[in-house]
C-alpha atoms as a PDB file:
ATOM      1  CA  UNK A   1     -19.250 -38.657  31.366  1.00  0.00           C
ATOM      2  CA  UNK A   2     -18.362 -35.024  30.013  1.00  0.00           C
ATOM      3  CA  UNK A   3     -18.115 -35.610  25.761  1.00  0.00           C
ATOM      4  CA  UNK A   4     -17.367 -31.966  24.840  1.00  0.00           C
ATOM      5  CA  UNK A   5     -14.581 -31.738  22.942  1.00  0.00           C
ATOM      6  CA  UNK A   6     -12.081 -28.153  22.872  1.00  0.00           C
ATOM      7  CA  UNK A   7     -11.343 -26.447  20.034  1.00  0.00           C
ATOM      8  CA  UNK A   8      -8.287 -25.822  19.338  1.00  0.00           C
ATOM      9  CA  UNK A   9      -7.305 -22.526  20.660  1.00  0.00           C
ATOM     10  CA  UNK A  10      -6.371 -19.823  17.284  1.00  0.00           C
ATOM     11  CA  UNK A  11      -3.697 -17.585  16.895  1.00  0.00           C
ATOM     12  CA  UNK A  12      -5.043 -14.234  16.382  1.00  0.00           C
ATOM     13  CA  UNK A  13      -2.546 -11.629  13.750  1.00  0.00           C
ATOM     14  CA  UNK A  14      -0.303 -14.457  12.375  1.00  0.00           C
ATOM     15  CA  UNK A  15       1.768 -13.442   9.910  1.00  0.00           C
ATOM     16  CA  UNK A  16       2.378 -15.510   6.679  1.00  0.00           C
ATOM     17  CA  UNK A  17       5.598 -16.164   4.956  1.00  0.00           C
ATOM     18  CA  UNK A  18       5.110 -18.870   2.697  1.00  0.00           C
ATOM     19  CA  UNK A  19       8.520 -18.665   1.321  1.00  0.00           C
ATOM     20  CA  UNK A  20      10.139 -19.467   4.376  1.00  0.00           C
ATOM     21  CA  UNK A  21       7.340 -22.011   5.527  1.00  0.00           C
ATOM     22  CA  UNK A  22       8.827 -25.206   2.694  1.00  0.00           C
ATOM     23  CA  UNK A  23      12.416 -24.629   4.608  1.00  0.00           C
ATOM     24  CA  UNK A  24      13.270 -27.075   7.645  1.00  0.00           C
ATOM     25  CA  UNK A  25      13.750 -25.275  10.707  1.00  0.00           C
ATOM     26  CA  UNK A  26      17.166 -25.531  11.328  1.00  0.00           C
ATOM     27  CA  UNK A  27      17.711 -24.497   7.655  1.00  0.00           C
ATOM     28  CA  UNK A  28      15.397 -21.659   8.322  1.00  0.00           C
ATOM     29  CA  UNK A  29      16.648 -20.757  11.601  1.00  0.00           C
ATOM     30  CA  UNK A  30      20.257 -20.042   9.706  1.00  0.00           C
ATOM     31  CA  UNK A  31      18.475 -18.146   6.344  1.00  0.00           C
ATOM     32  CA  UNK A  32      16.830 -15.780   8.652  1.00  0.00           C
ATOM     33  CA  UNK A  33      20.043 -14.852  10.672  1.00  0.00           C
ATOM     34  CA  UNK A  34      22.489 -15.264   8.762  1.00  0.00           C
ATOM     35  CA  UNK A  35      21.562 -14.606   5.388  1.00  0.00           C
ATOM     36  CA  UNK A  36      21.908 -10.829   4.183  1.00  0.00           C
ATOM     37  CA  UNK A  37      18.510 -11.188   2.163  1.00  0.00           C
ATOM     38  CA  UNK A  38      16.823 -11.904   5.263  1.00  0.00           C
ATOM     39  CA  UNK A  39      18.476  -9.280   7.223  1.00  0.00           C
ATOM     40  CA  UNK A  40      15.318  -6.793   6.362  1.00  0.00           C
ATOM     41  CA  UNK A  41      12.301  -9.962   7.376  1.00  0.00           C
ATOM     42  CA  UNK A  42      14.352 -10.183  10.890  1.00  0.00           C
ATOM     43  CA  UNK A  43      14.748  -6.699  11.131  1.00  0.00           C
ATOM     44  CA  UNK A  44      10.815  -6.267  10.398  1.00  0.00           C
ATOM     45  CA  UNK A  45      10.277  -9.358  12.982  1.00  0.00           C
ATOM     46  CA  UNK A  46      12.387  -7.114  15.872  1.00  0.00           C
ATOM     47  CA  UNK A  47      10.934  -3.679  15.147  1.00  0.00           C
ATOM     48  CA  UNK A  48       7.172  -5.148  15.059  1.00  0.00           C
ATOM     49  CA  UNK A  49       7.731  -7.015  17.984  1.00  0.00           C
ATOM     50  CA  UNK A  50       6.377 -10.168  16.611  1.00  0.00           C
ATOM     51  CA  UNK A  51       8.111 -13.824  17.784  1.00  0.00           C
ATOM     52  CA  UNK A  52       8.605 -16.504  15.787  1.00  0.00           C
ATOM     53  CA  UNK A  53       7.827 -20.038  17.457  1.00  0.00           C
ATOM     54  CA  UNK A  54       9.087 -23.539  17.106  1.00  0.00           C
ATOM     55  CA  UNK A  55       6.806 -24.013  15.017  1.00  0.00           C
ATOM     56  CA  UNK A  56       7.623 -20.922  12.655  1.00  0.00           C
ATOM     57  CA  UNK A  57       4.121 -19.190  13.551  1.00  0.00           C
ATOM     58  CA  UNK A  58       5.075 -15.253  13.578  1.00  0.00           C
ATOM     59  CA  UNK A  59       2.660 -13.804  16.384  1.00  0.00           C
ATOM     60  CA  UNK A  60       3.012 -10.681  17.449  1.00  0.00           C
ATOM     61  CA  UNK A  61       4.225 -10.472  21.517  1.00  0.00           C
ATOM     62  CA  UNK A  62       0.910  -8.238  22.708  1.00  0.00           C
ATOM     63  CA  UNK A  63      -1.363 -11.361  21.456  1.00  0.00           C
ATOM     64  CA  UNK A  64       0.721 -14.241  22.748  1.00  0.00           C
ATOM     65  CA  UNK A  65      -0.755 -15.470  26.439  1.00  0.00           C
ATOM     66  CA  UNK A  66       1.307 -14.460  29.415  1.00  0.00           C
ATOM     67  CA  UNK A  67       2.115 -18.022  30.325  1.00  0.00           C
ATOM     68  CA  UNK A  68       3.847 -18.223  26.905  1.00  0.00           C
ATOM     69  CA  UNK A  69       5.931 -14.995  27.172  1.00  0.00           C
ATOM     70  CA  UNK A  70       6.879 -16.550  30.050  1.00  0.00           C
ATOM     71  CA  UNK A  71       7.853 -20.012  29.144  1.00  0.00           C
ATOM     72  CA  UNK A  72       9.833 -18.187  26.324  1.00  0.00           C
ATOM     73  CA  UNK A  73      12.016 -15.941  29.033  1.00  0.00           C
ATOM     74  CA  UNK A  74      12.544 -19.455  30.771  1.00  0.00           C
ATOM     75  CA  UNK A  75      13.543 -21.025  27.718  1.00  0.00           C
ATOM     76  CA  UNK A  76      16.084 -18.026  26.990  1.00  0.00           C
ATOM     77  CA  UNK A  77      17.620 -18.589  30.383  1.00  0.00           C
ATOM     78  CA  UNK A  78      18.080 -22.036  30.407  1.00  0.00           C
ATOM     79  CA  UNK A  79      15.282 -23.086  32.696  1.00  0.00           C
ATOM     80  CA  UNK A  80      12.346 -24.194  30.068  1.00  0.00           C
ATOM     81  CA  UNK A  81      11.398 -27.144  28.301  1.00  0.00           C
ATOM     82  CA  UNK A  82      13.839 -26.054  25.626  1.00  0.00           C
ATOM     83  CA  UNK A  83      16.693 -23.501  25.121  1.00  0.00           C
ATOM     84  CA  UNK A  84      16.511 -20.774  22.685  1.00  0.00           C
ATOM     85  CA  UNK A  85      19.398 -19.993  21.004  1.00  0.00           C
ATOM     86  CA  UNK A  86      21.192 -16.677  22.408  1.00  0.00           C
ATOM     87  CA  UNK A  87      21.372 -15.222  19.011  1.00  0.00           C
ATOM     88  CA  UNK A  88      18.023 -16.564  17.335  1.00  0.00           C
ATOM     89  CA  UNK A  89      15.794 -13.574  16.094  1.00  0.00           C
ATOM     90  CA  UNK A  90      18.453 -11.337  16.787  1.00  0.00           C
ATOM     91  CA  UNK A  91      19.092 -12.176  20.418  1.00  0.00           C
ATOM     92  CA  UNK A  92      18.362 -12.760  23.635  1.00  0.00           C
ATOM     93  CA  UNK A  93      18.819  -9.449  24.996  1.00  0.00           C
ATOM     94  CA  UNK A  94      16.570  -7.389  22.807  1.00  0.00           C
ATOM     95  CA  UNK A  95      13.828 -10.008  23.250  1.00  0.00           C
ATOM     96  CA  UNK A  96      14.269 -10.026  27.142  1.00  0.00           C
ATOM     97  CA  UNK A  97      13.605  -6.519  26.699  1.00  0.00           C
ATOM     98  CA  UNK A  98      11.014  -7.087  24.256  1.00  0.00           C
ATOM     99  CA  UNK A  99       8.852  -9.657  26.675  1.00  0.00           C
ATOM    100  CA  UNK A 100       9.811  -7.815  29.999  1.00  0.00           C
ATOM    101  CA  UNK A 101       8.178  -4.348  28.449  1.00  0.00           C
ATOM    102  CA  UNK A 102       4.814  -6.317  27.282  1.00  0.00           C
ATOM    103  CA  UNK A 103       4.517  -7.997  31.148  1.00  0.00           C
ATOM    104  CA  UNK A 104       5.026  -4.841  32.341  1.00  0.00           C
ATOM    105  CA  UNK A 105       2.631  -3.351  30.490  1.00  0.00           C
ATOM    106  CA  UNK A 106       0.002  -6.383  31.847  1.00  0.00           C
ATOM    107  CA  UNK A 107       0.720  -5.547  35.023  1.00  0.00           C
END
């Protein structure tokens, strides 16, 4: 019987925002798209390249495995576990771009 136990994997370059981590998702979701204060933290988010998961870790795309760039393309196109939004983060078109320029770049 194998008892070795995994660790669980980290998340290398995450970025903190602890002003935005004590706001429920769906509340945080709208303050970062909506809101004209947080025009400049999306507009950071977009230029940096970094993605911002379900479960509001920022990551920046070159760290995040392959297999979850491409869940997230899935997920933007309807066939993933979940659907993005099309305008979350500032839309599904720049971050289509965004993840098809870092697989490329694995390639």
């Amino acid at each position: 019987m194998n008892t070795t136990t995994t660790k669980p994997r980290e998340v290398p370059n995450v970025i903190d925002t602890p002003e935005l981590d004590k706001i429920p998702l769906p509340q945080w979701l709208e303050v970062t798209l909506y809101n004209p204060l947080q025009k400049k933290e999306l507009d950071k988010l977009i230029n940096n390249h970094t993605w911002v998961t379900a479960q509001r870790i920022k990551i920046p795309v070159k760290n995040m495995e392959t297999s979850h760039i491409i869940n997230c393309i899935r997920c933007w196109e309807g066939k993933g576990k979940s659907n993005i939004p099309s305008d979350y983060l500032g839309g599904k078109k720049k971050w289509l771009e965004i993840f098809n320029q870092e697989l490329n770049k694995r390639r």
